[in-house]
PDB file of N, CA and C in Angstrom:
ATOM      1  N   UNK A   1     252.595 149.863 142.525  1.00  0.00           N
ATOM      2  CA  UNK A   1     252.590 150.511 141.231  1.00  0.00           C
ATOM      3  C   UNK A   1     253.951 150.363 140.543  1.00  0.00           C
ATOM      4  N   UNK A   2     255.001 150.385 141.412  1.00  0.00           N
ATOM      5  CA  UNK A   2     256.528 150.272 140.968  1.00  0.00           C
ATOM      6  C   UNK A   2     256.385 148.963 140.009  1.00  0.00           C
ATOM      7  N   UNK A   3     255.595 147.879 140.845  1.00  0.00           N
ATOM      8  CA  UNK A   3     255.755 146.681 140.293  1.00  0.00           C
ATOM      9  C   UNK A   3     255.262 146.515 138.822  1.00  0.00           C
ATOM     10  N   UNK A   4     254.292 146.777 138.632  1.00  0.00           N
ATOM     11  CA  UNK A   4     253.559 147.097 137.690  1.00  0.00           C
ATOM     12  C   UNK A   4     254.027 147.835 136.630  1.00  0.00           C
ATOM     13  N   UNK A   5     254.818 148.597 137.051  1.00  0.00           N
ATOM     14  CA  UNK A   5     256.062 149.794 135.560  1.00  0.00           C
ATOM     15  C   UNK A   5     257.055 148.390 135.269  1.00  0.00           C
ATOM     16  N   UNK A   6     257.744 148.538 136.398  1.00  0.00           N
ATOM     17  CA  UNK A   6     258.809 147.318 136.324  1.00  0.00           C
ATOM     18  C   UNK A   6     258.649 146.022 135.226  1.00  0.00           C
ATOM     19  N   UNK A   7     257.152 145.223 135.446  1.00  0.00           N
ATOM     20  CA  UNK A   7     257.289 144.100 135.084  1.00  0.00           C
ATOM     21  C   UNK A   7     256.340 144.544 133.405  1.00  0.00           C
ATOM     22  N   UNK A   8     256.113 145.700 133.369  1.00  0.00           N
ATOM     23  CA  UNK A   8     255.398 146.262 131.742  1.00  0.00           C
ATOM     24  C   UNK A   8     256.927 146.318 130.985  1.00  0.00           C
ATOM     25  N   UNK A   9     257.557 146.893 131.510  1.00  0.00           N
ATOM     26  CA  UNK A   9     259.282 147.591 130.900  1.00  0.00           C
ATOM     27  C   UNK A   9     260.103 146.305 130.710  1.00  0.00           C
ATOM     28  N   UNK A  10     260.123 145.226 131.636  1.00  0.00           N
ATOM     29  CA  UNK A  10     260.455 144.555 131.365  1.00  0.00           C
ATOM     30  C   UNK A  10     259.886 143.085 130.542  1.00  0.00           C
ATOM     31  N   UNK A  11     258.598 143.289 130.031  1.00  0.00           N
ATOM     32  CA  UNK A  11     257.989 142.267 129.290  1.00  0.00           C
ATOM     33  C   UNK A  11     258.185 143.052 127.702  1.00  0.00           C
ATOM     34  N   UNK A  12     257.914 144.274 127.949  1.00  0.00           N
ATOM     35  CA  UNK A  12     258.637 145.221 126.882  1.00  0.00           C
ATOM     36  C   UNK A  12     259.748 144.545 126.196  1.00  0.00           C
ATOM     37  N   UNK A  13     261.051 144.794 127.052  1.00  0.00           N
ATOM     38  CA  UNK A  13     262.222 144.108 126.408  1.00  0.00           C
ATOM     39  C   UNK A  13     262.678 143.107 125.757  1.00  0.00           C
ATOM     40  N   UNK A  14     261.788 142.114 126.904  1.00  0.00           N
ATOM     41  CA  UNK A  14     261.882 140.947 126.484  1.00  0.00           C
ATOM     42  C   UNK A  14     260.666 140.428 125.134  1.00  0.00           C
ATOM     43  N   UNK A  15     260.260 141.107 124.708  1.00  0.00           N
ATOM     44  CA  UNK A  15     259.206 141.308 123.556  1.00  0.00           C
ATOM     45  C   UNK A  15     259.799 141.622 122.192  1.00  0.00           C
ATOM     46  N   UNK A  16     260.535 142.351 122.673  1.00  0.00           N
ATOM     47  CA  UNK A  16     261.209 143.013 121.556  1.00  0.00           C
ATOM     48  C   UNK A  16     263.000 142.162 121.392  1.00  0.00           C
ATOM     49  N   UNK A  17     263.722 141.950 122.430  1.00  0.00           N
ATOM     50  CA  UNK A  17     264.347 141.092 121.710  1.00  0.00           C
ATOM     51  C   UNK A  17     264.177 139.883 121.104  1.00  0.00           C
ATOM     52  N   UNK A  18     262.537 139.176 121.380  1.00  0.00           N
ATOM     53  CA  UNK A  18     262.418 137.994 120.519  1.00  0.00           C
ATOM     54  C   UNK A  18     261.906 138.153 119.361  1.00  0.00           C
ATOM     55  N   UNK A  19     261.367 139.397 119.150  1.00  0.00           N
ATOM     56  CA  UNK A  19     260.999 139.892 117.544  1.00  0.00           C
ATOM     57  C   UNK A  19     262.406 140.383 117.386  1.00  0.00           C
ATOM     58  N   UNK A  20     263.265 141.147 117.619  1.00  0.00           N
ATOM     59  CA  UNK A  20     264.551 141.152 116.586  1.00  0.00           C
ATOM     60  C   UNK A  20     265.343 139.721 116.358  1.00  0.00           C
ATOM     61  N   UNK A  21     265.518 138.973 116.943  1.00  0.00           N
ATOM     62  CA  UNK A  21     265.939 137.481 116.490  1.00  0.00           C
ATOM     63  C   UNK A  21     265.130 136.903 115.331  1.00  0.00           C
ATOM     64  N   UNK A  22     264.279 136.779 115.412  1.00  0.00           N
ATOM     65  CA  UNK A  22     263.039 136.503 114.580  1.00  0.00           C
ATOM     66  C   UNK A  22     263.507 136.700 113.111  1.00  0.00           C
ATOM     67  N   UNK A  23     263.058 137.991 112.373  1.00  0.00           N
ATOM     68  CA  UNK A  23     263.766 137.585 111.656  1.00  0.00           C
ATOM     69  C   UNK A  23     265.311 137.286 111.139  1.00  0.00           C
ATOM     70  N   UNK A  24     266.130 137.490 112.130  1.00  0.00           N
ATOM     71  CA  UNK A  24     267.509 136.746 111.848  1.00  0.00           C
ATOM     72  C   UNK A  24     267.305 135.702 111.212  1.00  0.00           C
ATOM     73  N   UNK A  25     266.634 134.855 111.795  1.00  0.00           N
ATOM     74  CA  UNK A  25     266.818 133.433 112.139  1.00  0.00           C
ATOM     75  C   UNK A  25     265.915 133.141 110.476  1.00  0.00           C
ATOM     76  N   UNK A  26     265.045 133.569 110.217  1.00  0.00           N
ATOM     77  CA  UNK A  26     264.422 133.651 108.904  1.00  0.00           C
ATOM     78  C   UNK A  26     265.377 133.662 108.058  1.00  0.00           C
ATOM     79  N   UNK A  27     266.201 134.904 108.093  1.00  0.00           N
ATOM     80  CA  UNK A  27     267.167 134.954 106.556  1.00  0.00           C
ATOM     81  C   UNK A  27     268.339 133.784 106.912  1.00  0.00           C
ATOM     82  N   UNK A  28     268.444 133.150 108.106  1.00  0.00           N
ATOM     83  CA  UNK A  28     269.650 132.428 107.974  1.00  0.00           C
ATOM     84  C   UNK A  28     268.807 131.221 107.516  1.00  0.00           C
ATOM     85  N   UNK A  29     267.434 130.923 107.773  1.00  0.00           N
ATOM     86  CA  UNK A  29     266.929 130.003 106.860  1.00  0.00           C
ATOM     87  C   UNK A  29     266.404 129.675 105.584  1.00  0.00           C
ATOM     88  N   UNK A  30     266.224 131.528 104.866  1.00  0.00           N
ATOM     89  CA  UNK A  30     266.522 131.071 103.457  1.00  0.00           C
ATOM     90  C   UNK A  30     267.486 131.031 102.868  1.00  0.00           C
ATOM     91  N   UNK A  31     269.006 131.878 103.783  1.00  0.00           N
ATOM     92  CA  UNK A  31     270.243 131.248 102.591  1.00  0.00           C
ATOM     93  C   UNK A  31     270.353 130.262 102.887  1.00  0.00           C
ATOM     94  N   UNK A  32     270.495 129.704 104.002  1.00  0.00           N
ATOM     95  CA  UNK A  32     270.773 128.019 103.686  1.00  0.00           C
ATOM     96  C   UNK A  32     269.625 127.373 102.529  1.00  0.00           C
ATOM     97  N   UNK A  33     268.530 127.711 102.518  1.00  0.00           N
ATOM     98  CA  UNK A  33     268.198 126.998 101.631  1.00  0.00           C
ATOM     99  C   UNK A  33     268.421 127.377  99.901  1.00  0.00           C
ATOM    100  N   UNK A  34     268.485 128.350 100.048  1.00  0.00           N
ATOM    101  CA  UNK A  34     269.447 129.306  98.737  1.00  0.00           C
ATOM    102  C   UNK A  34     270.985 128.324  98.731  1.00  0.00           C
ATOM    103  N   UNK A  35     271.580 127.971  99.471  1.00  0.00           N
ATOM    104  CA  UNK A  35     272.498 127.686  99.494  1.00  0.00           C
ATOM    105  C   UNK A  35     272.599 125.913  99.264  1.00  0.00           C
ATOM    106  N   UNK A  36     271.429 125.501  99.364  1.00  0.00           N
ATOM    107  CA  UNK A  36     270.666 123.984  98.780  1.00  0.00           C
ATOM    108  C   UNK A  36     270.543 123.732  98.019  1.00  0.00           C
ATOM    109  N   UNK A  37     270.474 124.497  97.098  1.00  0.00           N
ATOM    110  CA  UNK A  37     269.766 124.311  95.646  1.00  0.00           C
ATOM    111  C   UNK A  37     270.779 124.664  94.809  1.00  0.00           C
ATOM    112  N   UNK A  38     270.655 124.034  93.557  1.00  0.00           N
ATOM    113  CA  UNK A  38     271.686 124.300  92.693  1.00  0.00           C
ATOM    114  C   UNK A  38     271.066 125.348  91.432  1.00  0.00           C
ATOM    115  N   UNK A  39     271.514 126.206  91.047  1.00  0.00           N
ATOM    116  CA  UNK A  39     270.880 127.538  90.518  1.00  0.00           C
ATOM    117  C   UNK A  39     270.539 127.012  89.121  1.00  0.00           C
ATOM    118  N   UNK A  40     269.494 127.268  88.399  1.00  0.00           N
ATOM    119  CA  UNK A  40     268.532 126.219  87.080  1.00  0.00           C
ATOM    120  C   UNK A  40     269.396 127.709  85.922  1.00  0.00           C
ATOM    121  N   UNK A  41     269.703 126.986  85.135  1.00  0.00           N
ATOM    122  CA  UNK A  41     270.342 128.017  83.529  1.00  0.00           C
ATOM    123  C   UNK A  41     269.624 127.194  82.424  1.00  0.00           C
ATOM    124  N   UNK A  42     268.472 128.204  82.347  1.00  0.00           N
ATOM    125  CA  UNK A  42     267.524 127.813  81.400  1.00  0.00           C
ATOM    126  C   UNK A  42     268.304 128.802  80.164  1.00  0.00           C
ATOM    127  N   UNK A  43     268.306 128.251  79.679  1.00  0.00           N
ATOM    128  CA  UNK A  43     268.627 128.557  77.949  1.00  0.00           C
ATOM    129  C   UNK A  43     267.364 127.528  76.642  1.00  0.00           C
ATOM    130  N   UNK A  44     267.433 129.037  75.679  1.00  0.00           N
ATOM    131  CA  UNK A  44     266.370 128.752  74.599  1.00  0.00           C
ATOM    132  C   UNK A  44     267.210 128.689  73.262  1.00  0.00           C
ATOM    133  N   UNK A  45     267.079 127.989  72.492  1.00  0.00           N
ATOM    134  CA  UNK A  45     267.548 128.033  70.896  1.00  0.00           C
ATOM    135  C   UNK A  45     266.662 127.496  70.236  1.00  0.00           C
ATOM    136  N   UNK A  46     266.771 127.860  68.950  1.00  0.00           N
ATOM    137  CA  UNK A  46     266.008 127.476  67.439  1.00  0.00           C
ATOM    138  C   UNK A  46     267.010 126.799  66.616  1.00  0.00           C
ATOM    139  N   UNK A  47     266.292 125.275  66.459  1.00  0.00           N
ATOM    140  CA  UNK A  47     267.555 124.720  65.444  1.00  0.00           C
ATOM    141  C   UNK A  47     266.584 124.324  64.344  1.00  0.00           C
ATOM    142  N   UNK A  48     267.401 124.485  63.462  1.00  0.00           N
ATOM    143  CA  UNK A  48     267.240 124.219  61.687  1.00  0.00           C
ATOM    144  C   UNK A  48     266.851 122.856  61.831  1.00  0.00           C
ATOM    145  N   UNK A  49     265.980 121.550  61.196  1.00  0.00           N
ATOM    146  CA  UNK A  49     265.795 120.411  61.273  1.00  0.00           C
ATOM    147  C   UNK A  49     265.587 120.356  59.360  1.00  0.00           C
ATOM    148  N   UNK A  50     266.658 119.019  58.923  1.00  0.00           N
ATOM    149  CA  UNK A  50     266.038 118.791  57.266  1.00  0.00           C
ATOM    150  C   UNK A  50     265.619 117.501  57.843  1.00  0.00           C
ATOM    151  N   UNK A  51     265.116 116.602  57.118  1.00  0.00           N
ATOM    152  CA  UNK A  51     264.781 115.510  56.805  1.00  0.00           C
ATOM    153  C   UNK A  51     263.302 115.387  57.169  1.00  0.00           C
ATOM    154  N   UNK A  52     262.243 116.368  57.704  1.00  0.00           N
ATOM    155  CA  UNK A  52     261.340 115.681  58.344  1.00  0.00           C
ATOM    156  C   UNK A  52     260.440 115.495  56.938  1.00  0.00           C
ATOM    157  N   UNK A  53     259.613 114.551  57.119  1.00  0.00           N
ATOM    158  CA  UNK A  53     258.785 114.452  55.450  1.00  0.00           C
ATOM    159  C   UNK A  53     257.196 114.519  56.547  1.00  0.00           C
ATOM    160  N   UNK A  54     256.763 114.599  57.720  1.00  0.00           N
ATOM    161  CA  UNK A  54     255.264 114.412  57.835  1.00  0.00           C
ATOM    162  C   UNK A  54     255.250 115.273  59.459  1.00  0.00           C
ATOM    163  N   UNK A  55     254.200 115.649  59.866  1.00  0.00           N
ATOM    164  CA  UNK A  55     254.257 116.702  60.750  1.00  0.00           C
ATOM    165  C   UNK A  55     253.920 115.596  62.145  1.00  0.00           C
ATOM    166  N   UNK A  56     252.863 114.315  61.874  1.00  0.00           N
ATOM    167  CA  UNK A  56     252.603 113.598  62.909  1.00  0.00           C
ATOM    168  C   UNK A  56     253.837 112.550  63.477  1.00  0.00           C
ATOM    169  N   UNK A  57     254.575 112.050  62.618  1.00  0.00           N
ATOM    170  CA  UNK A  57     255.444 111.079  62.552  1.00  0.00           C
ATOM    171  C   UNK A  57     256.754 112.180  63.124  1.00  0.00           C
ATOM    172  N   UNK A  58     256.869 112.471  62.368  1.00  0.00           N
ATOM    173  CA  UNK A  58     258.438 112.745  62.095  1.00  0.00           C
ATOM    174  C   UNK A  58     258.879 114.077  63.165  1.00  0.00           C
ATOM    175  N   UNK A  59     258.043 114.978  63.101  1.00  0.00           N
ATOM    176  CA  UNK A  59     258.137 116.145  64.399  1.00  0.00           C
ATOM    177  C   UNK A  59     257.373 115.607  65.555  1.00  0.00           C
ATOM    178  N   UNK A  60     256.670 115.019  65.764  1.00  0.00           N
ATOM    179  CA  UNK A  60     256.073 114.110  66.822  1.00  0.00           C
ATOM    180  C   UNK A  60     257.145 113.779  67.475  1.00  0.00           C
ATOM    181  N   UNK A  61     257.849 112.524  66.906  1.00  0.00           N
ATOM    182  CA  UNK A  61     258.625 112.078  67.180  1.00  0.00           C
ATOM    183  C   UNK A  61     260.261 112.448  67.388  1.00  0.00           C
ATOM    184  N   UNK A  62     260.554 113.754  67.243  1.00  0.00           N
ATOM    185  CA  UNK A  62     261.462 114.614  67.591  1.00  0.00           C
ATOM    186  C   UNK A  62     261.466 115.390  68.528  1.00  0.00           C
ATOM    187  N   UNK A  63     260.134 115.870  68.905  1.00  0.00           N
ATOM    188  CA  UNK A  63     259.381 116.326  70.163  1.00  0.00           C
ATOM    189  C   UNK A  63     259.399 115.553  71.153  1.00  0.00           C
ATOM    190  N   UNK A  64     259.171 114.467  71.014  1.00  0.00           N
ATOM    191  CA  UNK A  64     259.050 113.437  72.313  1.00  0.00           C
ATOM    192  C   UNK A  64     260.389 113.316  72.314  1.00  0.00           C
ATOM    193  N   UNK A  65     261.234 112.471  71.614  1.00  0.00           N
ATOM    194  CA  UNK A  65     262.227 112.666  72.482  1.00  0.00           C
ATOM    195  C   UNK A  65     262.929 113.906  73.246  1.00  0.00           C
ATOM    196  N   UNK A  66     262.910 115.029  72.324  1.00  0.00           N
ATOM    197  CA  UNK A  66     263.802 115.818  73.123  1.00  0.00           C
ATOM    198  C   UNK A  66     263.107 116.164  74.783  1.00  0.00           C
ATOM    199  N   UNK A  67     261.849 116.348  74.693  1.00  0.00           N
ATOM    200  CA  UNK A  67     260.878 116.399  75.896  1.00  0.00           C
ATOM    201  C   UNK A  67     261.279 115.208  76.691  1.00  0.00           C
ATOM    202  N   UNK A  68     261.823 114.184  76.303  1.00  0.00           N
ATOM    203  CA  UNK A  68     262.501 112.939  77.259  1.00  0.00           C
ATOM    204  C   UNK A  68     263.468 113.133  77.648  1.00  0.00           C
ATOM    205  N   UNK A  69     264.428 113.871  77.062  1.00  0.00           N
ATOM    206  CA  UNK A  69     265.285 114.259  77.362  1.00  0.00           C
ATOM    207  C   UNK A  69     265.969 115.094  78.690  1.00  0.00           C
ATOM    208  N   UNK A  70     266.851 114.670  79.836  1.00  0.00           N
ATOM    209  CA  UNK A  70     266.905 115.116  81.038  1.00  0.00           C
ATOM    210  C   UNK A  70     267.686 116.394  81.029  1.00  0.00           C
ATOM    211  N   UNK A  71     266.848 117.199  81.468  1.00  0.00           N
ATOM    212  CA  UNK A  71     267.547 119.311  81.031  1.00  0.00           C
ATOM    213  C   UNK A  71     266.595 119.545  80.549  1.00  0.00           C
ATOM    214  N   UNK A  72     265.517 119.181  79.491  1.00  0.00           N
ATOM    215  CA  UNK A  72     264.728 119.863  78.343  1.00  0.00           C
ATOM    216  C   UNK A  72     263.541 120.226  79.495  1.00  0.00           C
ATOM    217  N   UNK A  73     263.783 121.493  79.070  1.00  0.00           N
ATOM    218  CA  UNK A  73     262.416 121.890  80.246  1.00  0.00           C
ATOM    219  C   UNK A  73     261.395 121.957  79.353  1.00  0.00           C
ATOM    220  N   UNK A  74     261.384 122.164  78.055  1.00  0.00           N
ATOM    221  CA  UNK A  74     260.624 122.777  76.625  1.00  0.00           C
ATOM    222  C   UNK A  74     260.779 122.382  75.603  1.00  0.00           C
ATOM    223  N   UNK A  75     260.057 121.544  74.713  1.00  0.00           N
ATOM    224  CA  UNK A  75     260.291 121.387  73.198  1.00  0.00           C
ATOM    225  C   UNK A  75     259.502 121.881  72.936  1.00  0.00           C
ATOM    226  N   UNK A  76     259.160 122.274  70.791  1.00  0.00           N
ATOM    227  CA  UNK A  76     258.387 122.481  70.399  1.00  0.00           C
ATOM    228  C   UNK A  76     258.634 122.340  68.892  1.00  0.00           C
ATOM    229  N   UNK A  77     258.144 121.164  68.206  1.00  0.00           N
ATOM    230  CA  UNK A  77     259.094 120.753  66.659  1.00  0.00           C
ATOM    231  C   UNK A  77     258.050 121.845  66.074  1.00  0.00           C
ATOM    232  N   UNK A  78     258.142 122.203  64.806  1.00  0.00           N
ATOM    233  CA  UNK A  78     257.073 122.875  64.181  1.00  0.00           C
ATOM    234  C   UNK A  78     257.648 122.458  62.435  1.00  0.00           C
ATOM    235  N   UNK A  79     256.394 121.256  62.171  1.00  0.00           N
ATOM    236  CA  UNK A  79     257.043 120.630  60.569  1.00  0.00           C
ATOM    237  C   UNK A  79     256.627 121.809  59.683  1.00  0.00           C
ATOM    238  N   UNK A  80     256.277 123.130  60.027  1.00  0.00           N
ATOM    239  CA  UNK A  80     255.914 124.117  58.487  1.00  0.00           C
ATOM    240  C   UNK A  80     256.994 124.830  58.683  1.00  0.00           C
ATOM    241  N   UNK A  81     257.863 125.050  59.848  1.00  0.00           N
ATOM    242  CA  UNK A  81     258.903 126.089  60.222  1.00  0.00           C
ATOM    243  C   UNK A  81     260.109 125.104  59.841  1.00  0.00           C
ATOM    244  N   UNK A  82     260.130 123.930  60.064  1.00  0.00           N
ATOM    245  CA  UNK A  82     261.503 122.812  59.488  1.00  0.00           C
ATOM    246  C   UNK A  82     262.190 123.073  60.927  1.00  0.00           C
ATOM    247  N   UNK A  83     261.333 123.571  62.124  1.00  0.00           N
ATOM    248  CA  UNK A  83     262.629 123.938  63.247  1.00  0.00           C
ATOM    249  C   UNK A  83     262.194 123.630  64.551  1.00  0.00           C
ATOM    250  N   UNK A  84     262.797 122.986  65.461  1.00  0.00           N
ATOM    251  CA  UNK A  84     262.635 123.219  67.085  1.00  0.00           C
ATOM    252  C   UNK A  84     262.862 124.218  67.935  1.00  0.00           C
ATOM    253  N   UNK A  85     261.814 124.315  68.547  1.00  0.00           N
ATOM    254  CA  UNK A  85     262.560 125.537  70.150  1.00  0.00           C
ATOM    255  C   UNK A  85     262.574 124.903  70.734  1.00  0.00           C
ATOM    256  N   UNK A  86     263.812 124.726  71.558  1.00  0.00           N
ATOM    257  CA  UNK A  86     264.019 124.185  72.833  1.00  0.00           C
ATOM    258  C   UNK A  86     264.564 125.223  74.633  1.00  0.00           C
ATOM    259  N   UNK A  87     263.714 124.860  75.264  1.00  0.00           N
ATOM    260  CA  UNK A  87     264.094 125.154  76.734  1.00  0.00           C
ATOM    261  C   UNK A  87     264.995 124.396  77.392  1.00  0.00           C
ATOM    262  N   UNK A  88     265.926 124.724  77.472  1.00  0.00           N
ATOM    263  CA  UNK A  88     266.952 123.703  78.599  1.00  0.00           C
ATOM    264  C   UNK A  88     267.810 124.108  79.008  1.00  0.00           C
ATOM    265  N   UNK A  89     268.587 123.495  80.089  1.00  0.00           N
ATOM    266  CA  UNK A  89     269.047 123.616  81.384  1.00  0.00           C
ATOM    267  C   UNK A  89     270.599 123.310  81.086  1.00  0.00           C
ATOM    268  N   UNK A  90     271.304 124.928  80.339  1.00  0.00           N
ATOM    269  CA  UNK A  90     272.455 124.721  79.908  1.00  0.00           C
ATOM    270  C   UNK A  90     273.376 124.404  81.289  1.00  0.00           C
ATOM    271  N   UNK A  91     273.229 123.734  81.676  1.00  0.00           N
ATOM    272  CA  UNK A  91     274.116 123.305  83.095  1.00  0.00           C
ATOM    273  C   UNK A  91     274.271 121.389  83.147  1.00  0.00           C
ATOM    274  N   UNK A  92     273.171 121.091  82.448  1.00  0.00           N
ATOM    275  CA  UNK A  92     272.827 119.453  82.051  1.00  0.00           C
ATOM    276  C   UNK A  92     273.089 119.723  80.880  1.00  0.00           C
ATOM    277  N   UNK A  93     272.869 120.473  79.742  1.00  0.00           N
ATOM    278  CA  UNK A  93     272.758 119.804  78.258  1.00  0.00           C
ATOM    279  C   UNK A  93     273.728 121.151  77.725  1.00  0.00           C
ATOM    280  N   UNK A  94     274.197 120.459  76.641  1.00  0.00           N
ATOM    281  CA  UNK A  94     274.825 121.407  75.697  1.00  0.00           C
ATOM    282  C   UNK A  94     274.186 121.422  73.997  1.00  0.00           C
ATOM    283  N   UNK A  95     274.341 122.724  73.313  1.00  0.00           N
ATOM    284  CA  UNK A  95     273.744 122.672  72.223  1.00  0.00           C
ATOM    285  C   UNK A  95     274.404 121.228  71.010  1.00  0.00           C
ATOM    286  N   UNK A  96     275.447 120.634  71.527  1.00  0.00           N
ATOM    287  CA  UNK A  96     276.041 119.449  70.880  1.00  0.00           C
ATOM    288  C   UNK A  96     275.081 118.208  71.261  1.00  0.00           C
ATOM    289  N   UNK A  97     274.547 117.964  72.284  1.00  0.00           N
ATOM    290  CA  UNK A  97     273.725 116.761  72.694  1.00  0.00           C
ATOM    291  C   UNK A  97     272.468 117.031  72.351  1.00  0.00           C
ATOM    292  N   UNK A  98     272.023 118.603  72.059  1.00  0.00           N
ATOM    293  CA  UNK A  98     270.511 118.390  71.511  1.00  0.00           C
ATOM    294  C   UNK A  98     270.518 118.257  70.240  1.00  0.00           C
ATOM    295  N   UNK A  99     271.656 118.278  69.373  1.00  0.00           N
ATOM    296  CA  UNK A  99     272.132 118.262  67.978  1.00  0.00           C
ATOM    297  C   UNK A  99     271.820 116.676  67.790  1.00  0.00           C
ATOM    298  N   UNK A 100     272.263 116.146  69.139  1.00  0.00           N
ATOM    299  CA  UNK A 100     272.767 114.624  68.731  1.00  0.00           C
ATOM    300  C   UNK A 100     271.346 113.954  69.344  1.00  0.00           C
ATOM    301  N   UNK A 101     270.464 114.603  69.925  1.00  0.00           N
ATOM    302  CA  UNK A 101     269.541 113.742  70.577  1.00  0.00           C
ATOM    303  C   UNK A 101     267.814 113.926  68.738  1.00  0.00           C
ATOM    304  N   UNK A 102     268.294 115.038  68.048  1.00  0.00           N
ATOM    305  CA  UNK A 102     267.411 115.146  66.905  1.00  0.00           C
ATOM    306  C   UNK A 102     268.201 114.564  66.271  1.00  0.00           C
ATOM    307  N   UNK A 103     269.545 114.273  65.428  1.00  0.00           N
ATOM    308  CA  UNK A 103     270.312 113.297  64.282  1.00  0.00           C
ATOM    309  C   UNK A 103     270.056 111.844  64.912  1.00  0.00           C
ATOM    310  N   UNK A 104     270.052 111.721  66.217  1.00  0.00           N
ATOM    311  CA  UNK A 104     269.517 110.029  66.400  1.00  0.00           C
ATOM    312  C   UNK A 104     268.490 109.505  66.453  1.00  0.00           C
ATOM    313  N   UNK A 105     267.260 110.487  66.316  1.00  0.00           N
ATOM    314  CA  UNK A 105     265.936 110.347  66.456  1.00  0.00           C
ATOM    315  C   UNK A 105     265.643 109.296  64.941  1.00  0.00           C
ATOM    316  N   UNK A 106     265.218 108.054  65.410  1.00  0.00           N
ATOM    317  CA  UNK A 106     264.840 107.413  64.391  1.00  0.00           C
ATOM    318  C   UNK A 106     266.039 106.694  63.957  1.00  0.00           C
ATOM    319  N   UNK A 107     267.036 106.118  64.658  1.00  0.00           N
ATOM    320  CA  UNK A 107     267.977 105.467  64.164  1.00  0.00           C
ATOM    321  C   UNK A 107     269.359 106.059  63.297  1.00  0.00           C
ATOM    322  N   UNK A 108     268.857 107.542  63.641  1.00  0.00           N
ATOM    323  CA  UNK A 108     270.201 108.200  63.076  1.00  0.00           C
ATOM    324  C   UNK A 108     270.281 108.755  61.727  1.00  0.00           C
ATOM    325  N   UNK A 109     269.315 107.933  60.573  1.00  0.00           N
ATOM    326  CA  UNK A 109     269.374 108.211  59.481  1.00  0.00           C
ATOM    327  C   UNK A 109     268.892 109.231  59.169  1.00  0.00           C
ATOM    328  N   UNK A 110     267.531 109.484  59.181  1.00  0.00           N
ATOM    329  CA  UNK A 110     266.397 110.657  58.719  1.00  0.00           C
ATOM    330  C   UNK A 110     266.705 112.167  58.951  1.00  0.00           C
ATOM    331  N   UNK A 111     267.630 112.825  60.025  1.00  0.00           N
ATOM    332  CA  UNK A 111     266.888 114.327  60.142  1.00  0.00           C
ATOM    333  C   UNK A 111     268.927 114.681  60.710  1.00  0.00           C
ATOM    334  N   UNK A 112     268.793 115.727  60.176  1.00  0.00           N
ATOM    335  CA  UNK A 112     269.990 116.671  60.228  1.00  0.00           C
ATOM    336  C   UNK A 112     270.050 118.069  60.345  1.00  0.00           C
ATOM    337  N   UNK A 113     270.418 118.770  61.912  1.00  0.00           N
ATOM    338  CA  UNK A 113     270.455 119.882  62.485  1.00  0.00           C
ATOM    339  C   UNK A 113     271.286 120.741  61.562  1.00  0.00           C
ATOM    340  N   UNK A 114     270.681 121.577  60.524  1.00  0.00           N
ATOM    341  CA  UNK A 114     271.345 123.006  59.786  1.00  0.00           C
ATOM    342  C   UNK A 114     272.167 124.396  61.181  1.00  0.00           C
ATOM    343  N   UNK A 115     273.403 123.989  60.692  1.00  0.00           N
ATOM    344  CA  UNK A 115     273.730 125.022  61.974  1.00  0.00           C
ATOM    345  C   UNK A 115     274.660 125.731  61.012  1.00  0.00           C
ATOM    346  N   UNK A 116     274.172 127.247  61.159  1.00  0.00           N
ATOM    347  CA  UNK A 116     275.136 128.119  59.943  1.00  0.00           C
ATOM    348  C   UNK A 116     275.859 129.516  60.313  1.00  0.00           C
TER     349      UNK A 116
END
């Protein structure tokens, strides 16, 4: 019967220190992976757009690119509003390169970001 307490008490222990390791070993495997990744800084703005003259052509085509664009998590031209929302990843892009990625759309000439 001794044996029988003995080897319960001791499967006990040993039960229980491999569930307290357990999750140790969990959180040391999500900070490392917390510690993998590089943290996403999504930022949103509304910019002023002049030049567009047609909603298929001209915001179409301001949309696609910025949506090509590497950071843009989000475009959205809107030719009755004259304006874009954009989603992106102020860590890749700055509000100067999405300035410059709508003034080059189309060779540079056509469309100019109102910033006031």
């Amino acid at each position: 019967m001794k044996k029988i307490v003995l080897i319960v008490v001791f499967s006990f222990f040993l039960s229980n220190c491999a569930n307290s390791s357990a999750p140790e070993s969990k959180q040391k495997e999500k900070v490392s992976k917390e510690e993998g990744t590089t943290a996403l800084q999504t930022e949103q703005i509304t910019l002023k757009i002049e030049g567009m003259k047609c909603p298929h052509g001209c915001a179409a085509m301001i949309e696609k690119n910025l949506k090509n664009t590497q950071g843009v998590k989000e475009a959205e031209v809107n030719f009755d509003t004259k304006a874009a929302v954009i989603s992106y990843d102020s860590h890749k892009l700055s509000i100067k390169n999405l300035i410059s990625v709508i003034e080059n759309t189309n060779g540079g000439d056509a469309y100019t970001v109102v910033t006031e």
